[in-house]
Protein backbone atom coordinates (compact mmCIF):
# COMPACT_ATOMS: atom_id res chain seq x y z
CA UNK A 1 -10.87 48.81 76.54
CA UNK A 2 -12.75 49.58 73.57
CA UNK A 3 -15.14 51.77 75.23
CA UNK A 4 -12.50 53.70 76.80
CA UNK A 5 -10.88 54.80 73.46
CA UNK A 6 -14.37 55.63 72.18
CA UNK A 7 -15.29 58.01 74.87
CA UNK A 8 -11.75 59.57 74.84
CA UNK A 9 -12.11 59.86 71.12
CA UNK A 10 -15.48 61.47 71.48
CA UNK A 11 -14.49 63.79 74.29
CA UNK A 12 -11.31 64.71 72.09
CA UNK A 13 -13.60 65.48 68.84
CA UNK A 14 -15.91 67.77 71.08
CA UNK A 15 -12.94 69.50 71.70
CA UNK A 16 -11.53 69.75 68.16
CA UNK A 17 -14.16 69.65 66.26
CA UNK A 18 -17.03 71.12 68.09
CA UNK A 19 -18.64 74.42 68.14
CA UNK A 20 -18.56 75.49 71.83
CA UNK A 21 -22.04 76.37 73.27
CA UNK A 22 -21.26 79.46 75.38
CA UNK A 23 -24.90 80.73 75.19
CA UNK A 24 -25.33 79.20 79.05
CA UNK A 25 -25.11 81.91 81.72
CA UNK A 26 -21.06 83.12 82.45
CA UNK A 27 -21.14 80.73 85.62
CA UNK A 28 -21.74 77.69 83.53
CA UNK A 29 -21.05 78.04 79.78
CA UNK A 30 -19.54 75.42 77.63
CA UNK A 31 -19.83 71.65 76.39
CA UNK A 32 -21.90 69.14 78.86
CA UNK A 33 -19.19 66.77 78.14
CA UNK A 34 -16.60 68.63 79.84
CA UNK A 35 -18.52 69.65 82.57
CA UNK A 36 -19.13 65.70 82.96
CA UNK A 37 -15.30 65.38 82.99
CA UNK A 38 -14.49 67.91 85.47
CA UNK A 39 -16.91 66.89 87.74
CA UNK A 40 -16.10 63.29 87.52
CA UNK A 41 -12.03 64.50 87.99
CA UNK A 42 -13.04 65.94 91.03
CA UNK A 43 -14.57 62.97 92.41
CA UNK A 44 -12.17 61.52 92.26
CA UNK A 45 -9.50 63.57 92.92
CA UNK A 46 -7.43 63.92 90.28
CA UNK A 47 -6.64 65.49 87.39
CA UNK A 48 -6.16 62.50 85.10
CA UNK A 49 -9.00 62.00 82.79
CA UNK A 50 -7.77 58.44 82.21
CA UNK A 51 -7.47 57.56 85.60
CA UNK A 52 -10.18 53.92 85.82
CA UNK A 53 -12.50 56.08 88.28
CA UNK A 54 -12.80 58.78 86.71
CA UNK A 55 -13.45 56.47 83.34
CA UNK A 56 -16.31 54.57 85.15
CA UNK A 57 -17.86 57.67 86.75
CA UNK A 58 -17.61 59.33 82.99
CA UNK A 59 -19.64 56.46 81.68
CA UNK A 60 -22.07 56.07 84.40
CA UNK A 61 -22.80 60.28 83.98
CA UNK A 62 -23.48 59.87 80.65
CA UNK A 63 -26.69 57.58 81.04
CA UNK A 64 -27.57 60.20 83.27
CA UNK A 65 -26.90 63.04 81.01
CA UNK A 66 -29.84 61.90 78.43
CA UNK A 67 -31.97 62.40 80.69
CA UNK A 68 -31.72 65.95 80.72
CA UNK A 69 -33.19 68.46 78.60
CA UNK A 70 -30.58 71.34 77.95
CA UNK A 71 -27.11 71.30 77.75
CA UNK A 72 -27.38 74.63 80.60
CA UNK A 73 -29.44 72.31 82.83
CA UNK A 74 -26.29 69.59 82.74
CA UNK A 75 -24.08 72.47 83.10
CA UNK A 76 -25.64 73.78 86.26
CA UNK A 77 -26.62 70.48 87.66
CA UNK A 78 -22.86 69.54 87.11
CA UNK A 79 -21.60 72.62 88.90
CA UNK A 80 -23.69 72.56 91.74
CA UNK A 81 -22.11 69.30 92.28
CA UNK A 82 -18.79 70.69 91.99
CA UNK A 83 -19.58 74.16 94.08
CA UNK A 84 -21.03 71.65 97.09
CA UNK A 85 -17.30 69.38 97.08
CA UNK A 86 -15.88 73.43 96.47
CA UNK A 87 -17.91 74.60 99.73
CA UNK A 88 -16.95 71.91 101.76
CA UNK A 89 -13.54 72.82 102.13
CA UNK A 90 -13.51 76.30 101.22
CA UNK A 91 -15.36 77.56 104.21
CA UNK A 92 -15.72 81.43 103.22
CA UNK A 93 -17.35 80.06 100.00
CA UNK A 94 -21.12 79.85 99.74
CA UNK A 95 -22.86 77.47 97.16
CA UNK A 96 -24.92 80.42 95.51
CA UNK A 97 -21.81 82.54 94.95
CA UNK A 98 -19.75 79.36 93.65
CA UNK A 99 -22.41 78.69 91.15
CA UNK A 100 -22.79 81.98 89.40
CA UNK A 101 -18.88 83.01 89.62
CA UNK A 102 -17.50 82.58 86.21
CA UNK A 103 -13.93 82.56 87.72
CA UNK A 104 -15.13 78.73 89.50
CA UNK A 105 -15.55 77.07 86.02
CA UNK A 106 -13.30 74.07 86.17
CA UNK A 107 -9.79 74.03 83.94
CA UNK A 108 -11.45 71.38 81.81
CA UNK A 109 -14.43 73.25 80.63
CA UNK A 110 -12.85 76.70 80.08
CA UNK A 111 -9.68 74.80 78.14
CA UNK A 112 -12.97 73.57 75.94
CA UNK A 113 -11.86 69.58 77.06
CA UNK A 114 -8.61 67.46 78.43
């Protein structure tokens, strides 16, 4: 339980306290950690950033995330994952033109966090 409040804490001070990196191409600009969010929200189908899968996934992602060397390369690797669940049931949608549209950047990351 501890952990939770930690993360939520540190994904509300990104938010609040954070200078947002928009120097990422227009398809993918913003904070990692937000991208992480959205794309663990839509995994799991919801919108609740609290909701216990969502919580796991966001935890899991970010051992992932330190592997990577830019914040634009977690950005793009994070919405490619979102453009493939996006092209899957938008049919008239292809993955290129999901990825570079700025007008597909998740609620989460254009709000700057939850």
């Amino acid at each position: 339980m501890k952990k939770f409040f930690v993360q939520v804490l540190l994904l509300l001070s990104q938010v609040c306290c954070a200078t947002t990196v928009w120097s990422c191409p227009p398809g993918y600009p913003g904070e990692s950690v937000h991208w992480r969010a959205a794309y663990c929200m839509q995994k799991h189908e919801t919108d609740d950033f609290l909701h216990p899968g969502v919580q796991q996934c966001f935890s899991e992602q970010e051992l992932v995330d330190g592997t990577s060397a830019t914040s634009c390369e977690l950005n793009l690797q994070y919405k490619k994952a979102i453009c493939e669940g996006m092209v899957e049931t938008e049919k008239d949608l292809s993955l290129q033109a999901c990825i570079d549209a700025a007008d597909t950047v998740p609620w989460v990351v254009s709000q700057g966090g939850v």
